[in-house]
C-alpha atoms as a PDB file:
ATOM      1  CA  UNK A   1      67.418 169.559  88.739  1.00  0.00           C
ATOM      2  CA  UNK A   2      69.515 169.517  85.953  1.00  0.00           C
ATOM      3  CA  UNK A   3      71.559 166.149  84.565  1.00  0.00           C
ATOM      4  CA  UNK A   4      75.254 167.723  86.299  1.00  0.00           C
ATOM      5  CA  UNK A   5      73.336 167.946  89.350  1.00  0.00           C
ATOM      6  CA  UNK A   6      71.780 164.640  89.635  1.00  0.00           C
ATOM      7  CA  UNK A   7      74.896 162.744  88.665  1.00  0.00           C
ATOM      8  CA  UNK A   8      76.618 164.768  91.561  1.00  0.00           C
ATOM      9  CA  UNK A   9      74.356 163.823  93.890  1.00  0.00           C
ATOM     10  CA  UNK A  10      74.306 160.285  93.010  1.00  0.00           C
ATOM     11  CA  UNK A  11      78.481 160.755  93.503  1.00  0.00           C
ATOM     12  CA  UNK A  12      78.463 162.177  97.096  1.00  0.00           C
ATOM     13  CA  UNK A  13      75.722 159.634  97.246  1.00  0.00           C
ATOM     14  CA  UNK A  14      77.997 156.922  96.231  1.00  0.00           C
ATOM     15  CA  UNK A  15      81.293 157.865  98.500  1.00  0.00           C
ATOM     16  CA  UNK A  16      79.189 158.675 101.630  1.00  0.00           C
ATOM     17  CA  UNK A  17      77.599 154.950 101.758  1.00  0.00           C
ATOM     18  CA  UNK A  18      81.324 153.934 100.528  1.00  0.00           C
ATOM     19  CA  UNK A  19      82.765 154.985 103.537  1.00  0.00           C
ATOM     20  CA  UNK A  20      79.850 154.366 105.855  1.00  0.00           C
ATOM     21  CA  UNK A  21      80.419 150.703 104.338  1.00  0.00           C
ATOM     22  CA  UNK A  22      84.082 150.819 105.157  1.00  0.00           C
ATOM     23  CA  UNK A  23      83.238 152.474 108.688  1.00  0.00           C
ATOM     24  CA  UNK A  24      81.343 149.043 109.484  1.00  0.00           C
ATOM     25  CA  UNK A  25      83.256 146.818 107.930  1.00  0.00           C
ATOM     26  CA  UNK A  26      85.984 147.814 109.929  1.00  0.00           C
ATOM     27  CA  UNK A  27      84.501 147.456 113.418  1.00  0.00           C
ATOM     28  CA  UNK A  28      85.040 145.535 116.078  1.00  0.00           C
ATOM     29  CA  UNK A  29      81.493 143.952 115.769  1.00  0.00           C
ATOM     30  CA  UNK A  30      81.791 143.229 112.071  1.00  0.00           C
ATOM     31  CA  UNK A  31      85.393 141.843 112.555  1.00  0.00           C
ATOM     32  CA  UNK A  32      83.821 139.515 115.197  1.00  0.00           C
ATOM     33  CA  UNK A  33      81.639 138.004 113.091  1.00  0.00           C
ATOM     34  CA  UNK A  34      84.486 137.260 110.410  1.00  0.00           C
ATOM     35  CA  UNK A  35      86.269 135.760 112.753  1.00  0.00           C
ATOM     36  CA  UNK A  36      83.425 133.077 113.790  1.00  0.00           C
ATOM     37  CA  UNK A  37      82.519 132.571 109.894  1.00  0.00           C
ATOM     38  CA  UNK A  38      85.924 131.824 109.006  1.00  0.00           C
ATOM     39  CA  UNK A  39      86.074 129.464 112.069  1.00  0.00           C
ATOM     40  CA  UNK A  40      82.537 127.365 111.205  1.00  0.00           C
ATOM     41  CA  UNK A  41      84.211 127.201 107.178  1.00  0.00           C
ATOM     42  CA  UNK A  42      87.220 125.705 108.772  1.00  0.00           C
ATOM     43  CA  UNK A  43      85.397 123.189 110.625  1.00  0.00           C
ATOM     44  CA  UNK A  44      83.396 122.662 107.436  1.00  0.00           C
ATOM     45  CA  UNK A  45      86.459 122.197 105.288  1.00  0.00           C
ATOM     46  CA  UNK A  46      87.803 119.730 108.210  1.00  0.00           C
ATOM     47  CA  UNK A  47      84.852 117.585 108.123  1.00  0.00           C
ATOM     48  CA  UNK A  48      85.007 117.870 104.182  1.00  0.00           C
ATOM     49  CA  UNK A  49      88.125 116.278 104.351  1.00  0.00           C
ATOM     50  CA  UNK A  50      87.468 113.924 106.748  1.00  0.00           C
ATOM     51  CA  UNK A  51      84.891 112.988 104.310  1.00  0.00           C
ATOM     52  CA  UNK A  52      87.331 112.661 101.149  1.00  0.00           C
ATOM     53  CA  UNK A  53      89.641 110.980 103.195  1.00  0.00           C
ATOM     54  CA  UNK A  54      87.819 107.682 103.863  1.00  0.00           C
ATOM     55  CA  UNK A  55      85.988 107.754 100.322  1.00  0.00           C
ATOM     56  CA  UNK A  56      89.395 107.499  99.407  1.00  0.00           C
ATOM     57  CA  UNK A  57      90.104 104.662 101.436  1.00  0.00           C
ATOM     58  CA  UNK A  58      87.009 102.682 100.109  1.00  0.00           C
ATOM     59  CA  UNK A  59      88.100 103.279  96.878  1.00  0.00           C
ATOM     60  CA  UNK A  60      91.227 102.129  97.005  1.00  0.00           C
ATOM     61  CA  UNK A  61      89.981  98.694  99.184  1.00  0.00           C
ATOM     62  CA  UNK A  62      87.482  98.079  96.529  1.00  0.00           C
ATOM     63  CA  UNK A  63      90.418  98.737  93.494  1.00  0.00           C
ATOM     64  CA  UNK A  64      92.546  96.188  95.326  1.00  0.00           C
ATOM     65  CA  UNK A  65      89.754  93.757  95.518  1.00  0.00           C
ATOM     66  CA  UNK A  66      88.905  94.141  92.244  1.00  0.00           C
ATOM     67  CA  UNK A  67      92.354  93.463  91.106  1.00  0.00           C
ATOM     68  CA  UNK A  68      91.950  90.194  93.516  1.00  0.00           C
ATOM     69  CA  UNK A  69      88.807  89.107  91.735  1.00  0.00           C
ATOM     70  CA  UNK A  70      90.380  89.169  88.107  1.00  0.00           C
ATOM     71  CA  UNK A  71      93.430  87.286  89.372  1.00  0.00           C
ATOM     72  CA  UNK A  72      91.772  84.529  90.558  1.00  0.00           C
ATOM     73  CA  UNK A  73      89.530  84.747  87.426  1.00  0.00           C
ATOM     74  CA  UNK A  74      92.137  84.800  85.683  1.00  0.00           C
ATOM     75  CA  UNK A  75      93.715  81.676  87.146  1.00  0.00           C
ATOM     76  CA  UNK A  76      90.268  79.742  86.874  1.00  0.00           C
ATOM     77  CA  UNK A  77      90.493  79.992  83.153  1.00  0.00           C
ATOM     78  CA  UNK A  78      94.018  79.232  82.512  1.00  0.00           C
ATOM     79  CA  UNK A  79      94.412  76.116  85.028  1.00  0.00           C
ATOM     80  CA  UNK A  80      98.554  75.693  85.420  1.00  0.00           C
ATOM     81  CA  UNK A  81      99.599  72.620  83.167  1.00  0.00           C
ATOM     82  CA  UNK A  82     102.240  70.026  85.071  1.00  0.00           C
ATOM     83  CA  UNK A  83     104.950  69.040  82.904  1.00  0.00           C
ATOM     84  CA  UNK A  84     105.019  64.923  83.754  1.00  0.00           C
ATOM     85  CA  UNK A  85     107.878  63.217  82.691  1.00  0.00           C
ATOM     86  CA  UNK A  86     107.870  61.201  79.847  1.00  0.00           C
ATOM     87  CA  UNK A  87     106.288  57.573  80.503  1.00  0.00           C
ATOM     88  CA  UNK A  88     108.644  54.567  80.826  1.00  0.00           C
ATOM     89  CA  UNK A  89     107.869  51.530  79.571  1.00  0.00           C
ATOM     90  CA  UNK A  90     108.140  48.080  80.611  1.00  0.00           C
ATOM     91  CA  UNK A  91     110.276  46.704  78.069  1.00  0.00           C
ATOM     92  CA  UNK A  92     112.752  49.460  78.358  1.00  0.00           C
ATOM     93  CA  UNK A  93     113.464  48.956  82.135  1.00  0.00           C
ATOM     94  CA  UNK A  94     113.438  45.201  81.431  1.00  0.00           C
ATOM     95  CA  UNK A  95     116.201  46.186  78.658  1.00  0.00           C
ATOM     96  CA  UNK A  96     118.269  48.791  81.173  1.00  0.00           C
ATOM     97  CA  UNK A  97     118.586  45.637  83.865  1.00  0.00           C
ATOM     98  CA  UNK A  98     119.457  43.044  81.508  1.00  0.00           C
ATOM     99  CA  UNK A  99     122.342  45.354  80.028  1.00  0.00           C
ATOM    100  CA  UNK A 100     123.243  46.086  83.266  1.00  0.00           C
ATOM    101  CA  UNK A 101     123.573  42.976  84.087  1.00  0.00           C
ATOM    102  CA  UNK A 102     125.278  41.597  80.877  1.00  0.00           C
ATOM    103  CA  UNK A 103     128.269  44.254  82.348  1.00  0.00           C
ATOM    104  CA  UNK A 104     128.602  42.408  85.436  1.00  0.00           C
ATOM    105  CA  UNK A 105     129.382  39.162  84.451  1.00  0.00           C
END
């Protein structure tokens, strides 16, 4: 058999198991069984993102607790100073009542 000959075999070859591919493909049998993969990937994809969905919400629990810890941290080391008022003396209340009371008379 000569090199043409082959490589037109191999062609017919090629579009007769092309079309018997297409043939099954197409059936009802084959389109059956698309139909029930395509449902068990949805219900993997669901359970996927059931999955996402609540390491999400971990995540975000732990981030706000987090937060809470270095807050409170923070407040630990930086203890809140009181302003007090500046101390009175003795002598100058002694001083306030007696010039008080030098006005009345």
């Amino acid at each position: 058999m000569t090199s043409l000959g082959k490589g037109a075999l191999i062609f017919f070859g090629g579009v007769l198991f092309g079309t018997a591919g297409i043939k099954a493909l197409s059936s009802r049998d084959a389109k059956k069984a698309y139909t029930h993969c395509t449902a068990a990937a949805l219900r993997a994809k669901k359970s996927v993102m059931e999955t996402v969905t609540k390491v999400q919400e971990n995540a975000e629990d732990i981030y706000a607790e987090a937060k809470q810890i270095n807050l409170d941290r923070e407040e630990n080391e930086n203890p809140v100073e009181l302003e007090l008022e500046p101390e009175v003396s003795v002598n100058d209340n002694v001083e306030k009542v007696e010039a008080t009371e030098e006005n009345e008379i």
